[in-house]
C-alpha atoms as a PDB file:
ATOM      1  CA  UNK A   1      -3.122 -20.801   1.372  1.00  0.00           C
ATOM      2  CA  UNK A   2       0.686 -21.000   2.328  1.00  0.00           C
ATOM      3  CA  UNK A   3       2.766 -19.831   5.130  1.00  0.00           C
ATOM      4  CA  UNK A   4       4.485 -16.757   4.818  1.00  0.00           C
ATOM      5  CA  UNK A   5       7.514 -18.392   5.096  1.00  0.00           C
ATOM      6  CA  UNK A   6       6.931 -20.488   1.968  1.00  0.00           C
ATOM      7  CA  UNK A   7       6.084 -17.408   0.411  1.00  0.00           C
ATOM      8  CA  UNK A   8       9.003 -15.654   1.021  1.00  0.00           C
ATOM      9  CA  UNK A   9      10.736 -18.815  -0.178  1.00  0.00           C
ATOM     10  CA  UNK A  10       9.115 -18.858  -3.135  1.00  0.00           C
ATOM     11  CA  UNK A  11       9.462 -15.729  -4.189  1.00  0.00           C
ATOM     12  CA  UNK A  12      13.478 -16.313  -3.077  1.00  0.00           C
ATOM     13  CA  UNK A  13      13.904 -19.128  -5.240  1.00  0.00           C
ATOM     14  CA  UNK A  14      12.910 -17.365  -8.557  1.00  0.00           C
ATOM     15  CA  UNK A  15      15.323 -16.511 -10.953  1.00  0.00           C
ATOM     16  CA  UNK A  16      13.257 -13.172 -11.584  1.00  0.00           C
ATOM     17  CA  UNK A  17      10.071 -12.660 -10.053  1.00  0.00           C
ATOM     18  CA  UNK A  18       7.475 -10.186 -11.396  1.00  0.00           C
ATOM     19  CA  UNK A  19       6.713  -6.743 -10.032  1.00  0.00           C
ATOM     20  CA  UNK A  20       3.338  -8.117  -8.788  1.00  0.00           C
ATOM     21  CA  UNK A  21       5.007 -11.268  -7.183  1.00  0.00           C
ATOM     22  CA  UNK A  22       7.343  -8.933  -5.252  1.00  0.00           C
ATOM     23  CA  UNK A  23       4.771  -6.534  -4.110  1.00  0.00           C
ATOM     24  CA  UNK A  24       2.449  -9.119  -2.954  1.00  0.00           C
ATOM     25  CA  UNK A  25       5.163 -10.829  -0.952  1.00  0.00           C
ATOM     26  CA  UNK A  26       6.234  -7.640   0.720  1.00  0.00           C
ATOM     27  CA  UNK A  27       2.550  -6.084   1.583  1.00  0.00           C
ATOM     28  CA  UNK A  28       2.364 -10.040   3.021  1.00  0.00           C
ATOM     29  CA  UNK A  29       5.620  -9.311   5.224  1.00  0.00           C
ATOM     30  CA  UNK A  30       4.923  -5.735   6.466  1.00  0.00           C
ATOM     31  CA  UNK A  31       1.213  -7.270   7.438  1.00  0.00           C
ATOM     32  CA  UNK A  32       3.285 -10.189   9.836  1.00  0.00           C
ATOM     33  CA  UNK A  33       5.224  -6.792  11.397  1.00  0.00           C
ATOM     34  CA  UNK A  34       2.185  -4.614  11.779  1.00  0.00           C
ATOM     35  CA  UNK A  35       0.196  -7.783  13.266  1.00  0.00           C
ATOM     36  CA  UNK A  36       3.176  -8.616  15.973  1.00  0.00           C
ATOM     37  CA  UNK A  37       3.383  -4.425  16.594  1.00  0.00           C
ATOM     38  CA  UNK A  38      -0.046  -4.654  17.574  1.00  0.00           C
ATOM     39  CA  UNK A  39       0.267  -8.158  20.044  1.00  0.00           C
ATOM     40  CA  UNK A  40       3.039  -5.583  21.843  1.00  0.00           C
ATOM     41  CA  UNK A  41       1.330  -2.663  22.199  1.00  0.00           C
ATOM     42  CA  UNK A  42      -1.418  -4.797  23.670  1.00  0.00           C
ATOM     43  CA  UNK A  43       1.304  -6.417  26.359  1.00  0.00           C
ATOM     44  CA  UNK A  44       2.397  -3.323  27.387  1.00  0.00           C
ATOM     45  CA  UNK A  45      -0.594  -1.867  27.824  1.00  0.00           C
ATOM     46  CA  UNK A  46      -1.699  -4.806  29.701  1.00  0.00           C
ATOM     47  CA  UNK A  47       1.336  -4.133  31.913  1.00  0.00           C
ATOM     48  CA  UNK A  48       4.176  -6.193  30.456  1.00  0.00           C
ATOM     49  CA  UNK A  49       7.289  -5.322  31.474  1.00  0.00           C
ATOM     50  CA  UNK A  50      10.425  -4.173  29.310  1.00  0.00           C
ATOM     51  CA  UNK A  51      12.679  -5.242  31.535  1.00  0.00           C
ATOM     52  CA  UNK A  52      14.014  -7.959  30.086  1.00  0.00           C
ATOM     53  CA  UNK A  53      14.961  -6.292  27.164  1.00  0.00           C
ATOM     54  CA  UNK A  54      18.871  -5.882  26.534  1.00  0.00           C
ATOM     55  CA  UNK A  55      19.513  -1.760  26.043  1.00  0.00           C
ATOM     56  CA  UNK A  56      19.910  -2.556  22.236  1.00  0.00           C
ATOM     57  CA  UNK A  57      16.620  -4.536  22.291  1.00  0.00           C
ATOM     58  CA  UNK A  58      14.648  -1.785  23.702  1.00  0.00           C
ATOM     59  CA  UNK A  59      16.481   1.090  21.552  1.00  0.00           C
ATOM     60  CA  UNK A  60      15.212  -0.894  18.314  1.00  0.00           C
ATOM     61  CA  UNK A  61      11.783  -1.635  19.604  1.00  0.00           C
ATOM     62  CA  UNK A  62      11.658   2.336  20.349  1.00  0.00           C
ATOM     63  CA  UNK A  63      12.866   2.994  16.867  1.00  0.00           C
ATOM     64  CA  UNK A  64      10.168   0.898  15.225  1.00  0.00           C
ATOM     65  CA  UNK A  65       7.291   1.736  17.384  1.00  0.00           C
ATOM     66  CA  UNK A  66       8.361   5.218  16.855  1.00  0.00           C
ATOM     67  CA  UNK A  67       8.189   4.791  12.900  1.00  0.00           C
END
């Protein structure tokens, strides 16, 4: 199994992939963001603090969380 960032490389690099090609390498991508979205939610319910965050940061991490 590769990486998903040969995958997205490979799929890059083809002069025209297929329909199934580019469904399989975005259901691969939106599983990477849905697996991160979880590892925050579990920070900040641990307690993590947003702090950090620049205002543009958070407003985009709102935006997606809220999606």
């Amino acid at each position: 199994m590769t990486n998903g960032i040969a995958d997205r490389y490979s799929i890059a690099k083809k002069r025209r992939p297929s329909q199934k090609e580019i469904r399989e390498a975005i259901g691969k991508q939106l599983k990477y963001i849905q697996k991160n979205f979880l590892h925050i939610e579990e920070l900040i319910q641990v307690g993590a603090s947003l702090k950090q965050l620049s205002n543009r940061q958070e407003n985009l991490l709102d935006i997606v969380l809220f999606l």
